[in-house]
C-alpha atoms as a PDB file:
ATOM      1  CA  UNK A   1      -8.123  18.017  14.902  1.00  0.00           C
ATOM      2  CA  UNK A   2      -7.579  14.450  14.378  1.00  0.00           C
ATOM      3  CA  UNK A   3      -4.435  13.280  16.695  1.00  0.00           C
ATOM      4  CA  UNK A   4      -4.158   9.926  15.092  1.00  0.00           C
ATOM      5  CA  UNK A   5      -1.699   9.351  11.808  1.00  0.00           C
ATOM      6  CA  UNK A   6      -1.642   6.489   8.703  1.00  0.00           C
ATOM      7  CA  UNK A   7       0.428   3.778   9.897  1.00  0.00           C
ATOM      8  CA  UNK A   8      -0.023   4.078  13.703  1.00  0.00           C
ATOM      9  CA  UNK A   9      -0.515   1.384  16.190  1.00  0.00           C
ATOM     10  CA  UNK A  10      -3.921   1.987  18.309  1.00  0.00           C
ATOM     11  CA  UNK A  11      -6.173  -0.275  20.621  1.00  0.00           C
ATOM     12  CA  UNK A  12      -9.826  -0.607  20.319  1.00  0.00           C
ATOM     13  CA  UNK A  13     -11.849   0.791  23.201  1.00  0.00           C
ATOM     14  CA  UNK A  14     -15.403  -0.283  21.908  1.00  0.00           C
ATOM     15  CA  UNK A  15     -17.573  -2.519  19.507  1.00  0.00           C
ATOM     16  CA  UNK A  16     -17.034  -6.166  18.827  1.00  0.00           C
ATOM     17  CA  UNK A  17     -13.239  -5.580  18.609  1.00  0.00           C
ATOM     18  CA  UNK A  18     -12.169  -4.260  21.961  1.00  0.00           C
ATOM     19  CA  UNK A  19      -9.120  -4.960  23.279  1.00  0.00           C
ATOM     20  CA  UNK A  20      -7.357  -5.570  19.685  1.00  0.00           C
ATOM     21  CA  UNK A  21      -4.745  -3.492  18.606  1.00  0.00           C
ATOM     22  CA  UNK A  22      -5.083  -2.211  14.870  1.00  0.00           C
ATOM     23  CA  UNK A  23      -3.378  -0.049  12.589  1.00  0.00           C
ATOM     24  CA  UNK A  24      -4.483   2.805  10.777  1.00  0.00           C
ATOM     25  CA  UNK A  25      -4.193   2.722   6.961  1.00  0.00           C
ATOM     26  CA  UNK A  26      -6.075   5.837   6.426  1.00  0.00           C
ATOM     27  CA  UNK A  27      -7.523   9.327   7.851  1.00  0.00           C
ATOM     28  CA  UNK A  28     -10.886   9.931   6.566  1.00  0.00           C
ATOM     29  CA  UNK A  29     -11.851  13.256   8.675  1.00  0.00           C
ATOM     30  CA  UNK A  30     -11.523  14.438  12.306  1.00  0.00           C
ATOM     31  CA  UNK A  31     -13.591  12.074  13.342  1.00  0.00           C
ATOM     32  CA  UNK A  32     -13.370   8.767  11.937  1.00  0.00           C
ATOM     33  CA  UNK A  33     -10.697   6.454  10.348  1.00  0.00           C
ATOM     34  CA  UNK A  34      -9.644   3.542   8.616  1.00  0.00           C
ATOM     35  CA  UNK A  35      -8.131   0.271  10.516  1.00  0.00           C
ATOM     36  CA  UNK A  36      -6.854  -3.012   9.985  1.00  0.00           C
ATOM     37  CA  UNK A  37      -5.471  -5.709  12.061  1.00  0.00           C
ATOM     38  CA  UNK A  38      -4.654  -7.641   9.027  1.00  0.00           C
ATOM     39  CA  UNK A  39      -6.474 -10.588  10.438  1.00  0.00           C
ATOM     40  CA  UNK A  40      -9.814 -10.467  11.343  1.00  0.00           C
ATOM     41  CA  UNK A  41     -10.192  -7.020   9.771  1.00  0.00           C
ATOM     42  CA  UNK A  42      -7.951  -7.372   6.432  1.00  0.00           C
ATOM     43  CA  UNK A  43      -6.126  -4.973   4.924  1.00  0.00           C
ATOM     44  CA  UNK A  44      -8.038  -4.187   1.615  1.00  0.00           C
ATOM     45  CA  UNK A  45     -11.438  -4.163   3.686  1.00  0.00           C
ATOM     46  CA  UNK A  46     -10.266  -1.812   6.525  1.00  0.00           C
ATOM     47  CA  UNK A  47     -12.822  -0.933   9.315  1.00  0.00           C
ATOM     48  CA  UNK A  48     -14.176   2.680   9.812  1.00  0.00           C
ATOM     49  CA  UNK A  49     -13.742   3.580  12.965  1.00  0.00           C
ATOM     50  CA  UNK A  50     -14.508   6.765  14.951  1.00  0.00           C
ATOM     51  CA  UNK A  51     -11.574   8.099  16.811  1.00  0.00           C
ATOM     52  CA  UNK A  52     -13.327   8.337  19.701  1.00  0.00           C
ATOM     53  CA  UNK A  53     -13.538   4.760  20.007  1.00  0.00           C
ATOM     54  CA  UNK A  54      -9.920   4.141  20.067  1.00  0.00           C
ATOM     55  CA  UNK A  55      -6.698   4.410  22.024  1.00  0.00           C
ATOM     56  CA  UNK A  56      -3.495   5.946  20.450  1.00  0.00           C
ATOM     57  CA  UNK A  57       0.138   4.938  21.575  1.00  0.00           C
ATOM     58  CA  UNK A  58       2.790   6.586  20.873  1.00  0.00           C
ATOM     59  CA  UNK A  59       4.090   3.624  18.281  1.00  0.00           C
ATOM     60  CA  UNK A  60       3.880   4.240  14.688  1.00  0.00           C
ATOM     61  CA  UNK A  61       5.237   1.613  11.989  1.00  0.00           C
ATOM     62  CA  UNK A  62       7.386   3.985   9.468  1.00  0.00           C
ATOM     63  CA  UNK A  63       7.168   0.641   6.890  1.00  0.00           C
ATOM     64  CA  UNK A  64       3.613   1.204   7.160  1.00  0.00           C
ATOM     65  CA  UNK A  65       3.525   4.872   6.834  1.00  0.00           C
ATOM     66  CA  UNK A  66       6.211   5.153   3.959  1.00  0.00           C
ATOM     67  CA  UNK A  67       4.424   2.503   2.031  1.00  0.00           C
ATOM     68  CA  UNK A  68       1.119   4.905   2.345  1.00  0.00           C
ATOM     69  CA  UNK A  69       2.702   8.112   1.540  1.00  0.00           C
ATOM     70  CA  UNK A  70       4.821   6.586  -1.602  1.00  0.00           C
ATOM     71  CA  UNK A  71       0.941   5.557  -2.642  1.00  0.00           C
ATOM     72  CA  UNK A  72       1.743   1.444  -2.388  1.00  0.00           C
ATOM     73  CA  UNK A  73      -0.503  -1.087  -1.256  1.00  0.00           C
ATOM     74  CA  UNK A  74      -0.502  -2.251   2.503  1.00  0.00           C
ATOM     75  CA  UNK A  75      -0.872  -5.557   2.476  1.00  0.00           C
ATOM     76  CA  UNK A  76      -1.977  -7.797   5.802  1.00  0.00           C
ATOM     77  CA  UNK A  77       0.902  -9.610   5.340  1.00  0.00           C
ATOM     78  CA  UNK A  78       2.463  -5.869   6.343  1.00  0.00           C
ATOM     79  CA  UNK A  79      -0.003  -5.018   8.540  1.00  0.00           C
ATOM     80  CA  UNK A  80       0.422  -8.433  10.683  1.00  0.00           C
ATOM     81  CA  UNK A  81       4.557  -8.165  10.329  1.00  0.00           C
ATOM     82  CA  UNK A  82       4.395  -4.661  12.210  1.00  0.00           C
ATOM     83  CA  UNK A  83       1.810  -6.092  14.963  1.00  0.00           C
ATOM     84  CA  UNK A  84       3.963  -8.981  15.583  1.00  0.00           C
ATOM     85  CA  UNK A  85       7.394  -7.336  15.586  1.00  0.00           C
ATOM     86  CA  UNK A  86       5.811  -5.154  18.398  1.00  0.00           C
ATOM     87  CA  UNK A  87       4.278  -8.726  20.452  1.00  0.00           C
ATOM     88  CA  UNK A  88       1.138  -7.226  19.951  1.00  0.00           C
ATOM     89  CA  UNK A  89      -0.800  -9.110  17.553  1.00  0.00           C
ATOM     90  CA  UNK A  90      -3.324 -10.885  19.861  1.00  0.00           C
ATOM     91  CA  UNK A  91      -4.565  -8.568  22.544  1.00  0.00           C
ATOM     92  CA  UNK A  92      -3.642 -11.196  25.588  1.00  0.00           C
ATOM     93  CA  UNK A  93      -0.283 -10.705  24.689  1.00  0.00           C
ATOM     94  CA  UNK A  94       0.887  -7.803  26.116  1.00  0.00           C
ATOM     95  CA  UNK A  95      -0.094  -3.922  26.636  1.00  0.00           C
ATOM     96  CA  UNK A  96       1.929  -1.186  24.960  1.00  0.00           C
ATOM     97  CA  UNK A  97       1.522   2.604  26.613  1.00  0.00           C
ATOM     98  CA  UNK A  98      -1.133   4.136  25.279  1.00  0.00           C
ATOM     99  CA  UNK A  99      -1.636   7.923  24.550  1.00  0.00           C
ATOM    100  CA  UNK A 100      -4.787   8.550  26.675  1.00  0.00           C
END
């Protein structure tokens, strides 16, 4: 079973994006997902990700995940507000706990 949920904050463990912190928009099965950073990786592109390759914390943005469930666009205006809120836009900037 996939442990991750829309609108939660995780960290890239592998590819060309490690280290950044995303958010995912969308659960596709058990094993891979749908993330945005709203920057690099925009919102209405996401990235498919396997799960494996990621890092959960325990943060998840309820704007984010009320937005998904009410069927509304996420927008990476959204998508950067929650990552910035949290200081964790830019992944020099600080390190949140992590579910691993």
């Amino acid at each position: 079973m996939n442990p991750l949920k829309p609108g939660q904050i995780v960290r890239s463990k592998a590819g060309r994006d490690r280290g950044r912190y995303l958010v995912v928009l969308e659960v596709i099965d058990d094993q891979y997902v749908l993330v945005s950073d709203g920057k690099l990786r925009m919102a209405n592109h996401p990235k498919k990700k396997k799960v494996l390759h990621l890092a959960k914390t325990n943060r998840i943005s309820k704007e984010i995940e009320a937005r998904l469930n009410e069927g509304r666009k996420v927008t990476n205006v959204d998508v950067r507000r929650v990552l910035d809120t949290l200081n964790i836009g830019d992944s020099d900037k600080t390190d949140i706990p992590t579910g691993d």
